[in-house]
N, C-alpha and C. Protein backbone atom coordinates (compact mmCIF):
# COMPACT_ATOMS: atom_id res chain seq x y z
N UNK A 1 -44.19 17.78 -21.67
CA UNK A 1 -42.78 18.07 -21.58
C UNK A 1 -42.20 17.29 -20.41
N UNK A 2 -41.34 16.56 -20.77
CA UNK A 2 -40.53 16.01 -19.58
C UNK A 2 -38.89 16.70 -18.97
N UNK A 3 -39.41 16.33 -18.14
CA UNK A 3 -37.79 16.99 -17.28
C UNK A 3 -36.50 15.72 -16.66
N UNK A 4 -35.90 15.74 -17.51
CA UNK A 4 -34.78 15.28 -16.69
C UNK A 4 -33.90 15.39 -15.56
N UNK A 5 -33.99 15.09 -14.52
CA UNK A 5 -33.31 14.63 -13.56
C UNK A 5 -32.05 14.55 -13.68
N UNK A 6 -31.21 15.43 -12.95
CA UNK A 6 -29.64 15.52 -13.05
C UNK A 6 -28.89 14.92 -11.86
N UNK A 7 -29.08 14.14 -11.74
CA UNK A 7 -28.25 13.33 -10.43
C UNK A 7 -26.69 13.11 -10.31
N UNK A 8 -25.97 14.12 -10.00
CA UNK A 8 -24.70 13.45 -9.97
C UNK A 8 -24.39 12.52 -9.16
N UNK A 9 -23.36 11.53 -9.40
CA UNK A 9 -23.24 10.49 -8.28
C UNK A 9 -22.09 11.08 -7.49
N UNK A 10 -22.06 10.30 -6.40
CA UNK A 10 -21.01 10.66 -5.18
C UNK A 10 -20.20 10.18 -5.74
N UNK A 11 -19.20 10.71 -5.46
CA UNK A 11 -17.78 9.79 -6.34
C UNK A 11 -17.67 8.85 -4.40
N UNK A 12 -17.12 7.55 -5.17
CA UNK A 12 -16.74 6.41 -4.32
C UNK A 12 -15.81 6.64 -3.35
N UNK A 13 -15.83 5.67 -3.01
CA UNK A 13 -14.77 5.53 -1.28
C UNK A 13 -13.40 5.55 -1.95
N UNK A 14 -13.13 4.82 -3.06
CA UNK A 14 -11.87 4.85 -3.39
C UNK A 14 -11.51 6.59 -3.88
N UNK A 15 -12.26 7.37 -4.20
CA UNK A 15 -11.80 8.37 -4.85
C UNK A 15 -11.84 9.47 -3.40
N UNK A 16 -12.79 9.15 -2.51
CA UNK A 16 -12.31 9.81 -1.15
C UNK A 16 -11.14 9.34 -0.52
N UNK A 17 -10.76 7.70 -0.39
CA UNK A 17 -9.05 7.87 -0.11
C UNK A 17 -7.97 8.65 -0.59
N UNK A 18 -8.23 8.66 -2.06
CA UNK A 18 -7.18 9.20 -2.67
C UNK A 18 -6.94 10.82 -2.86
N UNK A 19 -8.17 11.30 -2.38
CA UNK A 19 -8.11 12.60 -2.15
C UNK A 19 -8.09 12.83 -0.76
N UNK A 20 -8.25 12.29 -0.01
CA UNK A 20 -8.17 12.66 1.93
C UNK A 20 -6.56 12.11 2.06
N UNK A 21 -6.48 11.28 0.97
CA UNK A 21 -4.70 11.07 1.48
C UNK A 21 -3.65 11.42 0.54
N UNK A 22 -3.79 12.29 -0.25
CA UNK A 22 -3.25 13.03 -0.62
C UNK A 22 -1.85 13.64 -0.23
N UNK A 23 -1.33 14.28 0.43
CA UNK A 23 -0.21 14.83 1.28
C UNK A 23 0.18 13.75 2.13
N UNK A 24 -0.25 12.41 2.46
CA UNK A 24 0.57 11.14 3.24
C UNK A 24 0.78 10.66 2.28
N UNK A 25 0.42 10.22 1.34
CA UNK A 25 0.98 9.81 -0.68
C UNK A 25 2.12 10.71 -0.60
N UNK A 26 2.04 11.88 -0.54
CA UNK A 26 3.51 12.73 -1.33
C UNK A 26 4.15 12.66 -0.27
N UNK A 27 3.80 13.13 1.52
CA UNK A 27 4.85 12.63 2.28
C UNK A 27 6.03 11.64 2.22
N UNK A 28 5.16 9.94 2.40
CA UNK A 28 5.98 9.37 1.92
C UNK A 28 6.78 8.95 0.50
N UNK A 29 6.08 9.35 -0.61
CA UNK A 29 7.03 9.15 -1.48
C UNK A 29 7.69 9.86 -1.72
N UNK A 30 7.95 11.13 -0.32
CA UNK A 30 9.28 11.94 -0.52
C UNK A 30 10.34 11.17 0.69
N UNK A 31 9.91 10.63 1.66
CA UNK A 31 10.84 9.78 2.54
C UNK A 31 11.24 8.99 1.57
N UNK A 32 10.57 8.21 0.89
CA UNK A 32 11.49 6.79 0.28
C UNK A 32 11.93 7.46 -1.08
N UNK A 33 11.65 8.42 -1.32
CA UNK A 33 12.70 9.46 -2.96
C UNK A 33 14.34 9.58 -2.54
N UNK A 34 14.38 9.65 -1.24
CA UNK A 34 15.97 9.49 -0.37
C UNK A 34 16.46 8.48 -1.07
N UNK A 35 15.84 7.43 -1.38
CA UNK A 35 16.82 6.59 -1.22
C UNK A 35 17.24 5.80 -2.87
N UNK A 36 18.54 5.80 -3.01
CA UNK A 36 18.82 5.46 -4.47
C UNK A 36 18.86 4.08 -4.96
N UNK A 37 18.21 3.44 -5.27
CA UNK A 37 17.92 1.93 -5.30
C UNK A 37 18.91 1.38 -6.29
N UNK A 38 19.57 2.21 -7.22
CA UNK A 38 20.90 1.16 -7.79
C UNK A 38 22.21 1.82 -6.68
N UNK A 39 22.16 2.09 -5.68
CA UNK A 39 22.69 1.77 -4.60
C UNK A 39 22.93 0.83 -3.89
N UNK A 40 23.34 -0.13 -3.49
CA UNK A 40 23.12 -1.22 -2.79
C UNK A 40 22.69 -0.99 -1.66
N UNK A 41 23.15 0.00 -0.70
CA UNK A 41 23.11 0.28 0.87
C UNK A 41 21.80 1.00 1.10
N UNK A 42 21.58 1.97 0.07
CA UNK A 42 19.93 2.44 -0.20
C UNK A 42 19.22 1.19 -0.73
N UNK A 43 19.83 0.39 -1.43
CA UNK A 43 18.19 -0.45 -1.48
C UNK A 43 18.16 -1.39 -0.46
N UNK A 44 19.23 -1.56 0.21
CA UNK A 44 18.85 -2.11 1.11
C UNK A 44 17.96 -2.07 2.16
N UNK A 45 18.28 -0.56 2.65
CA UNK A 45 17.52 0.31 3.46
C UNK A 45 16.09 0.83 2.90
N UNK A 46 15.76 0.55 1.92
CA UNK A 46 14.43 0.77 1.13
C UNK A 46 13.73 -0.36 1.40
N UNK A 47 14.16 -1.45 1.18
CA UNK A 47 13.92 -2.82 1.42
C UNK A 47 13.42 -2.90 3.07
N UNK A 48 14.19 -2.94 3.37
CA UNK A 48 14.20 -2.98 5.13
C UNK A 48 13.04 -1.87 6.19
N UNK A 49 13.35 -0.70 5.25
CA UNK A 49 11.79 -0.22 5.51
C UNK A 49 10.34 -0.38 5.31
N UNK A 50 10.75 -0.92 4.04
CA UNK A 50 9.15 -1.97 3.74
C UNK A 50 9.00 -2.69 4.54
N UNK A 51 10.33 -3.80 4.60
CA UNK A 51 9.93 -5.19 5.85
C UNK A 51 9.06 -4.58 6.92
N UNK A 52 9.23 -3.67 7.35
CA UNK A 52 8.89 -3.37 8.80
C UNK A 52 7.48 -2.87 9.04
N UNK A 53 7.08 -3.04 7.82
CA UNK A 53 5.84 -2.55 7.55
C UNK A 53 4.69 -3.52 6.93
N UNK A 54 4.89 -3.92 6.03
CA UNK A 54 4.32 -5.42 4.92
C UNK A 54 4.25 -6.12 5.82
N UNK A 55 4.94 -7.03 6.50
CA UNK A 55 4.73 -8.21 6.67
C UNK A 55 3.70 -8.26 7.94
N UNK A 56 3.72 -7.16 8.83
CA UNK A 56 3.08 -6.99 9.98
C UNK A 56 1.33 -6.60 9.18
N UNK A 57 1.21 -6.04 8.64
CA UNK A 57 -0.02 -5.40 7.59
C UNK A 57 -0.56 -6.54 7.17
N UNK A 58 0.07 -7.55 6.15
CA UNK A 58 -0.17 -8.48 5.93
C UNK A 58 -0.96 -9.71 6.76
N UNK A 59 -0.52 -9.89 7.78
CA UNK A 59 -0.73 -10.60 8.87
C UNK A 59 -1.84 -10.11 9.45
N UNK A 60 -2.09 -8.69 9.47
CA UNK A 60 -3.18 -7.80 10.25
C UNK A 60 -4.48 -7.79 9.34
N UNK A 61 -4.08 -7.93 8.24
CA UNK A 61 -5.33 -7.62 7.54
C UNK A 61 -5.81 -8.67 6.65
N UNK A 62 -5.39 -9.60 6.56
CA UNK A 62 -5.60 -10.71 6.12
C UNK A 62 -6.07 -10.96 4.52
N UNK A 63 -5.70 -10.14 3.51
CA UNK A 63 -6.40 -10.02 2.00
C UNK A 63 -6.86 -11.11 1.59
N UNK A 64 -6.30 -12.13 1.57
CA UNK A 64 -6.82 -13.17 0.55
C UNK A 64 -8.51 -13.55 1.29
N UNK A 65 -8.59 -12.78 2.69
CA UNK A 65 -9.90 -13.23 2.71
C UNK A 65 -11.23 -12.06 2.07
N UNK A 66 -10.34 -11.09 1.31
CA UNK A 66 -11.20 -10.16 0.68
C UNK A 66 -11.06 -9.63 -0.83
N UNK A 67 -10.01 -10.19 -1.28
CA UNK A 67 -9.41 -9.87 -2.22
C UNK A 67 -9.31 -11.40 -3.22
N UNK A 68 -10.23 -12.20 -3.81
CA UNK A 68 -9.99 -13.14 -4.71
C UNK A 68 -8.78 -13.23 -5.45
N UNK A 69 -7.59 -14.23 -5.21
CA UNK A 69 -6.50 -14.55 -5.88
C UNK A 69 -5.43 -13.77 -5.46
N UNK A 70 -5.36 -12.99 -4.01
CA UNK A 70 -4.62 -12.24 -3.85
C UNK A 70 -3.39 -13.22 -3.25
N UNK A 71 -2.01 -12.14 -3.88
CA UNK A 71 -0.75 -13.29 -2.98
C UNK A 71 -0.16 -11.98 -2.03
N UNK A 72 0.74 -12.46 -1.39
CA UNK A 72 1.16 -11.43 -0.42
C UNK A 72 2.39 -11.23 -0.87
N UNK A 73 3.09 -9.93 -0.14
CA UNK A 73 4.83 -9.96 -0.64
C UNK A 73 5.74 -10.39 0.16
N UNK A 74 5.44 -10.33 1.14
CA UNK A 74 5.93 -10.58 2.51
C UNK A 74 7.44 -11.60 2.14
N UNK A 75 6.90 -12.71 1.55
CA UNK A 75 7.99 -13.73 1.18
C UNK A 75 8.64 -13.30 0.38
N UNK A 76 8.51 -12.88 -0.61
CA UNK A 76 9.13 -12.15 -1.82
C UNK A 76 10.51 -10.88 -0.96
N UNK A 77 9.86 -10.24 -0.17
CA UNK A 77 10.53 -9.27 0.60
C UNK A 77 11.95 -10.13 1.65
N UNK A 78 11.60 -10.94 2.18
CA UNK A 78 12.21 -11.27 3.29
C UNK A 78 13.26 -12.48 1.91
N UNK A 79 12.71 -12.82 1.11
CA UNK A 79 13.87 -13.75 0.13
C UNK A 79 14.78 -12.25 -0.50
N UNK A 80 14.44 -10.87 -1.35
CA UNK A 80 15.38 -10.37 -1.11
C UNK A 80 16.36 -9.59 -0.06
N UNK A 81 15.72 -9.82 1.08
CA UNK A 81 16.41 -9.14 2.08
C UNK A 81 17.79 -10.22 2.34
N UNK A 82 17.20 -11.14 2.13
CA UNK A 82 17.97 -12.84 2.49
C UNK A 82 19.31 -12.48 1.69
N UNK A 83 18.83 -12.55 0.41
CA UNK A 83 20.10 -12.10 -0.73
C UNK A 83 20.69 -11.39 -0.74
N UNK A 84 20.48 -10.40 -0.04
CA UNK A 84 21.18 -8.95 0.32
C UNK A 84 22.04 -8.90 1.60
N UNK A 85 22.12 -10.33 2.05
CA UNK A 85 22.82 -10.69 3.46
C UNK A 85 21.77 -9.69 4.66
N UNK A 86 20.95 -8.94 4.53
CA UNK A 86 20.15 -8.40 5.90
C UNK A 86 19.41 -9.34 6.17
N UNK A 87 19.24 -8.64 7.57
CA UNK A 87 18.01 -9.65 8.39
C UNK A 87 16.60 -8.79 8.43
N UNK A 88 15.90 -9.38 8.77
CA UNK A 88 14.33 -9.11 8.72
C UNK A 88 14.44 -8.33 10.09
N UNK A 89 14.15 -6.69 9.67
CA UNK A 89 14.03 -5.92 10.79
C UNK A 89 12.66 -5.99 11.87
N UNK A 90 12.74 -5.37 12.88
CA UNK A 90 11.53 -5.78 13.88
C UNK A 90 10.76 -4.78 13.14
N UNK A 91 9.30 -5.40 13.16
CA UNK A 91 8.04 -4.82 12.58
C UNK A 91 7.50 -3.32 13.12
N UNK A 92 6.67 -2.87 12.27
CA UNK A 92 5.79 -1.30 13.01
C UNK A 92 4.80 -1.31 12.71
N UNK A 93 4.13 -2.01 13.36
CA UNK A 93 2.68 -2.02 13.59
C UNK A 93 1.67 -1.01 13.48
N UNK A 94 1.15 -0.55 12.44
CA UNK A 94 -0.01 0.00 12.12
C UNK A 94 -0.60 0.06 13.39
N UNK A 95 -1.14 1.51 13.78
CA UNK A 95 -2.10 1.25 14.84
C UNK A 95 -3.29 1.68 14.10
N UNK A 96 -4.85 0.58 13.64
CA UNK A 96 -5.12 0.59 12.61
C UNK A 96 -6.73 0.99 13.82
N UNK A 97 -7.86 1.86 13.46
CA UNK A 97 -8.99 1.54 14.11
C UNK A 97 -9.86 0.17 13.45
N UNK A 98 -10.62 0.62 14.45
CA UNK A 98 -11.70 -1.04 14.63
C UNK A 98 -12.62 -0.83 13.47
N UNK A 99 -12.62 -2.06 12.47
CA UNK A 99 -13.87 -2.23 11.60
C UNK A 99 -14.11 -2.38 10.54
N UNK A 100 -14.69 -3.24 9.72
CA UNK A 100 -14.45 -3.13 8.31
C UNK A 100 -13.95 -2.24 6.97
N UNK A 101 -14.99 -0.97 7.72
CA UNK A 101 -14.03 -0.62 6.59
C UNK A 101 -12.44 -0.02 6.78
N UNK A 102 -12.04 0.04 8.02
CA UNK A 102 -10.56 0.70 8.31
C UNK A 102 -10.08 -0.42 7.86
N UNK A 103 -10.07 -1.48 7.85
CA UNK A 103 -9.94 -2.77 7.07
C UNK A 103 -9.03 -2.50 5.73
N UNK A 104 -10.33 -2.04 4.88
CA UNK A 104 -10.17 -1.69 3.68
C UNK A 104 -9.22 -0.62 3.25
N UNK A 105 -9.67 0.41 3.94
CA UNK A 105 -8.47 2.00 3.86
C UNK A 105 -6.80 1.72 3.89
N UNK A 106 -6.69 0.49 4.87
CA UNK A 106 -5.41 0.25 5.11
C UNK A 106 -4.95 -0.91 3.85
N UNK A 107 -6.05 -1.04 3.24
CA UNK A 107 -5.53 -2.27 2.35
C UNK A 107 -5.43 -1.35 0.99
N UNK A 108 -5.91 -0.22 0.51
CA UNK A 108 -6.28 0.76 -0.38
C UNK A 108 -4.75 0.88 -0.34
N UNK A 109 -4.11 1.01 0.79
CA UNK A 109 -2.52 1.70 0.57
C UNK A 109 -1.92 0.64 0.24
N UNK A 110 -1.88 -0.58 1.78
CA UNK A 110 -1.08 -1.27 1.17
C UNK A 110 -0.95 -1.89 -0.51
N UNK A 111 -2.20 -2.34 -0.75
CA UNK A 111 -1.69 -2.93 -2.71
C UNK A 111 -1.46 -1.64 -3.39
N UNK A 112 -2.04 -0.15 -3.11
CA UNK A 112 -1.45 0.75 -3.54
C UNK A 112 0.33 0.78 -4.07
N UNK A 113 0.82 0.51 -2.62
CA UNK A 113 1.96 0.42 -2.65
C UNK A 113 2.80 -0.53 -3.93
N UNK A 114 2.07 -1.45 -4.20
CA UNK A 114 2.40 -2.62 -5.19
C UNK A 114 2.50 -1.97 -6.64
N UNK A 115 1.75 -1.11 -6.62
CA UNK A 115 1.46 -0.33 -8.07
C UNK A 115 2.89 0.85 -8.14
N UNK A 116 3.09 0.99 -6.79
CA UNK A 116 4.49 1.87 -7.44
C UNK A 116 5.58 0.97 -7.37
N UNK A 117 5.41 0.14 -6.92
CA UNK A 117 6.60 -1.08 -6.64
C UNK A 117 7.44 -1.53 -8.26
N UNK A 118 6.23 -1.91 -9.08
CA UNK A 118 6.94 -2.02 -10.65
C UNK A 118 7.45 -1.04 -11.20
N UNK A 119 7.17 0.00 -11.18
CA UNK A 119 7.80 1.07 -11.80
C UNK A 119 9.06 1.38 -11.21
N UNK A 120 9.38 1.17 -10.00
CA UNK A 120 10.54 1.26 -9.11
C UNK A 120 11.75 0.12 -9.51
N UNK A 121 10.99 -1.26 -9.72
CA UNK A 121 11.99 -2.25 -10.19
C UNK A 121 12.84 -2.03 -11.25
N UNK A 122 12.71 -1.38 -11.98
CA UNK A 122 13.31 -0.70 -13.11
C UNK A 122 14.51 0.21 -12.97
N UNK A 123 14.42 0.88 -11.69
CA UNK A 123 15.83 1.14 -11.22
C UNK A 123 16.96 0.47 -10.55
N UNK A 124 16.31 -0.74 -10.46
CA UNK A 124 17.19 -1.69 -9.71
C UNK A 124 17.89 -2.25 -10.32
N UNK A 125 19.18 -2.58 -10.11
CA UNK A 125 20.52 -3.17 -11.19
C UNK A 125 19.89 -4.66 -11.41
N UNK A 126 20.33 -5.14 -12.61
CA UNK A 126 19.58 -6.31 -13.29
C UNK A 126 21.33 -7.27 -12.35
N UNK A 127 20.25 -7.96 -11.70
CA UNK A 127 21.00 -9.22 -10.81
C UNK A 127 20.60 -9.12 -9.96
N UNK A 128 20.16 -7.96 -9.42
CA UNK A 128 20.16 -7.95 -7.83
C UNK A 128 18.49 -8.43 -7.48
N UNK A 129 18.42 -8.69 -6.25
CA UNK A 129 16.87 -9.23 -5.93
C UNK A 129 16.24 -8.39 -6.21
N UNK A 130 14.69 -8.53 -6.90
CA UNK A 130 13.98 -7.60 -7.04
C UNK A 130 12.54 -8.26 -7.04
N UNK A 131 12.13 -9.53 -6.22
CA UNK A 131 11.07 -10.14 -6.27
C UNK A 131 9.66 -9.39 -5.57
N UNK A 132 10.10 -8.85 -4.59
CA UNK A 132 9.80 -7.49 -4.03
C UNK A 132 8.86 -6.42 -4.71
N UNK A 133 9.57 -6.36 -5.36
CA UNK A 133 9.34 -4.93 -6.05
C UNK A 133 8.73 -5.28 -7.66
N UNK A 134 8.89 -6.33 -7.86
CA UNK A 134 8.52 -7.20 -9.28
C UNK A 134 7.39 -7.38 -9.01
N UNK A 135 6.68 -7.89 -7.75
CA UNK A 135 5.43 -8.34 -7.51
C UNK A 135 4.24 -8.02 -7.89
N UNK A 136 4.10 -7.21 -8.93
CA UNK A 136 2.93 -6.91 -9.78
C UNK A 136 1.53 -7.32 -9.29
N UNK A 137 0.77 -6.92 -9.57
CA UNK A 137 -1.17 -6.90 -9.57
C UNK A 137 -1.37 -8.02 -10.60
N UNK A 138 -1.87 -9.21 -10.37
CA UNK A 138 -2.52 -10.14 -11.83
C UNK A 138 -3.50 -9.08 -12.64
N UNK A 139 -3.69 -9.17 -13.98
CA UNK A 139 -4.26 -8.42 -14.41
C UNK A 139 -5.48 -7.92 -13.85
N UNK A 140 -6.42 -6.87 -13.78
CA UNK A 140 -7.34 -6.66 -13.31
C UNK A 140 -7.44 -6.51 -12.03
N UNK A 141 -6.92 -6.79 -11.30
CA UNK A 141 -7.10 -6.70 -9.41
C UNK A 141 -6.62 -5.94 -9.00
N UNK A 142 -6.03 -4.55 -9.24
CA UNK A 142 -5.98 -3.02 -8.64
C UNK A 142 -7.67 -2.76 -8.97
N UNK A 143 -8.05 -2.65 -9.83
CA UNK A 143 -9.58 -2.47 -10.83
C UNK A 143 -10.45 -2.97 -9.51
N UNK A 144 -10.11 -3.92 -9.89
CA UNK A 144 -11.01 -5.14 -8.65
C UNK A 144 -11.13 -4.61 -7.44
N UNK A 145 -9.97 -4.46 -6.86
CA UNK A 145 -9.73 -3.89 -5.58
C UNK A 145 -10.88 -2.71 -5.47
N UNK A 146 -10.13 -1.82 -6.17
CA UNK A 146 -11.06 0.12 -5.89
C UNK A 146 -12.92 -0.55 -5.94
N UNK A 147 -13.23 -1.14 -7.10
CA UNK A 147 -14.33 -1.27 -7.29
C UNK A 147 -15.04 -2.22 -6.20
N UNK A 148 -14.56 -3.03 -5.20
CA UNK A 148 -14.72 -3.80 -3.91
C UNK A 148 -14.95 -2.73 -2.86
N UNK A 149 -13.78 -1.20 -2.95
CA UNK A 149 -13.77 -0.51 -1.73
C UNK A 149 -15.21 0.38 -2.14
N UNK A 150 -15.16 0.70 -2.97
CA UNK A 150 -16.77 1.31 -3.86
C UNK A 150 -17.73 0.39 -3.30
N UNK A 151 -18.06 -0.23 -3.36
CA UNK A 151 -19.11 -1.30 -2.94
C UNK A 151 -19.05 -1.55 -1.47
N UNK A 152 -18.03 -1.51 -0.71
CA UNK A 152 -18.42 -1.70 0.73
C UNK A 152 -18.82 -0.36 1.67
N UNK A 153 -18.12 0.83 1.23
CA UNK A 153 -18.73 2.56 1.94
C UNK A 153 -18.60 3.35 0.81
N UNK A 154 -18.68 4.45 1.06
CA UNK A 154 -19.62 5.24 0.46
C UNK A 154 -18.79 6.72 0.68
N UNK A 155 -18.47 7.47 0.05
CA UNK A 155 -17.57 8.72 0.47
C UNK A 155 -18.59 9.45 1.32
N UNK A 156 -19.19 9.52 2.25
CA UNK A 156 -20.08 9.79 3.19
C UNK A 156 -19.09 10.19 4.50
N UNK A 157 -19.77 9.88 5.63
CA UNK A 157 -19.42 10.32 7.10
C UNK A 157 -18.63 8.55 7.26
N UNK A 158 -19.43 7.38 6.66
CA UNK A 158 -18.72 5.71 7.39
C UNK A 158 -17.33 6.33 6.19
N UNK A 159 -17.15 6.67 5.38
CA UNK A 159 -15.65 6.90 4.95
C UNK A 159 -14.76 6.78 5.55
N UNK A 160 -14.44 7.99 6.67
CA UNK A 160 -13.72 8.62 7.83
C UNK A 160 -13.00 7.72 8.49
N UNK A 161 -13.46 5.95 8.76
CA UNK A 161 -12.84 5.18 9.59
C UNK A 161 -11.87 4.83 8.59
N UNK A 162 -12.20 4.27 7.05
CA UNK A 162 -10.94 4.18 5.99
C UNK A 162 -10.26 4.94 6.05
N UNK A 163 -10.40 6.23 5.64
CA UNK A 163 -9.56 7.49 5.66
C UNK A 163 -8.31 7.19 6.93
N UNK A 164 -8.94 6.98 7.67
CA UNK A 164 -8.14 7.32 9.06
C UNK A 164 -7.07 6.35 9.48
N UNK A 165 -7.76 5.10 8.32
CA UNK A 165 -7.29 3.52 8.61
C UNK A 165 -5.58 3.81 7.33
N UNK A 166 -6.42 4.56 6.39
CA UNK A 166 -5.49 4.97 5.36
C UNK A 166 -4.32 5.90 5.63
N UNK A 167 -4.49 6.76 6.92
CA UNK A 167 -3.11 7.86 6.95
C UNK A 167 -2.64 6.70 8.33
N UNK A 168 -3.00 6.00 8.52
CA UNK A 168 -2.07 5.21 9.81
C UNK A 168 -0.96 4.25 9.39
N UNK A 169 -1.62 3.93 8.08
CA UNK A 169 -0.88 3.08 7.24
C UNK A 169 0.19 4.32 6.34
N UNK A 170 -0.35 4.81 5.60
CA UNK A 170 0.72 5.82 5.33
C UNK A 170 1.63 6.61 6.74
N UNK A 171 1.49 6.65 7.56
CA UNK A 171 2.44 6.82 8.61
C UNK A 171 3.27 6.14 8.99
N UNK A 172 2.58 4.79 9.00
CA UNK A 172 3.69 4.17 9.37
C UNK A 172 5.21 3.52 8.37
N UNK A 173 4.55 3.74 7.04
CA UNK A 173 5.66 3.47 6.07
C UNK A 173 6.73 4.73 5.88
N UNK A 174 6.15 6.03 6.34
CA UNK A 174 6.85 7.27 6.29
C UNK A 174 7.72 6.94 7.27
N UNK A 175 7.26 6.43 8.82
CA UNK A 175 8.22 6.15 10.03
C UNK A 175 9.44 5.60 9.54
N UNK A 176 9.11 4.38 8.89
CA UNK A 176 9.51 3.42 8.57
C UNK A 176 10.86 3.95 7.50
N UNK A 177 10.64 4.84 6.71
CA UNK A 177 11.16 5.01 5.73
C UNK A 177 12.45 6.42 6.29
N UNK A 178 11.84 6.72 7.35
CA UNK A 178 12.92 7.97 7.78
C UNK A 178 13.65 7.20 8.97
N UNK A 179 12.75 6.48 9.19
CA UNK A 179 14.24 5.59 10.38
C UNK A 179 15.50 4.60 9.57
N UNK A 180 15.15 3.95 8.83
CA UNK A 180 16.09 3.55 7.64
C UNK A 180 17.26 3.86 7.28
């Protein structure tokens, strides 16, 4: 008679972000729910709260050196801010901890962020800039992404520095989004 072995697996690093950040997810997407994007003056200010956040992240974390084929928004952001006559507000710097994987945690949000970004473009009046918010995932590379953060930790105790890397980044877009 043989016995089978019931091993459940640990669920991954990506499925411990998304459950340790949980309530900074609904936090901020109740700061930026304020704001009415076929508004002009709200999307502006929607806009302008991202700036202050993306482009500094971007710069900090460098994706394309972890992320195959990745583009950034940064330009996309600052060309509709351009069109919208605003200027590129001063940045808010993530205060992010030291180490690969806080690396990652903070990058889990940021392209996170990209995934609600299309669904959002859709409220935006057809003319107005929306390169931003258009900026879509090439097929497969949200997929890509989670299954990269799976492969580098482990929902274990090394988690904790993502996690932590992950509500700093969600903080600071909440800042971002109530100063606006």
């Amino acid at each position: 008679m043989s016995v089978a072995l019931c091993t459940e697996a640990a669920p991954g690093l990506s499925a411990l972000l998304r459950a340790e950040t949980r309530g900074e997810h609904e936090g901020v997407d109740a700061a930026f729910g304020r704001f009415d994007l076929a508004c002009r003056e709200d999307y502006g200010a929607f806009l302008s709260a991202h700036a202050r956040v993306v482009p500094a992240l971007e710069a900090q974390l460098a994706p394309a050196e972890l992320i195959a084929g990745w583009t950034g928004r940064s330009e996309a952001l600052a060309r509709d801010l351009h069109a919208l006559g605003l200027p590129q507000p001063a940045v808010c710097q993530p205060d992010l901890p030291e180490g690969e994987l806080a690396r990652w945690g903070a990058l889990y949000v940021l392209e996170g962020s990209r995934l609600g970004g299309v669904f959002l473009a859709r409220r935006v009046p057809d003319g107005w800039p929306a390169d931003y918010l258009g900026a879509a995932h090439p097929q497969g590379q949200w997929r890509g992404l989670l299954d990269a953060i799976n492969r580098v930790g482990s929902s274990d105790e090394q988690g904790g520095e993502a996690v932590r890397s992950a509500r700093a980044v969600f903080a600071a877009f909440r800042r971002a989004a109530l100063d606006a």
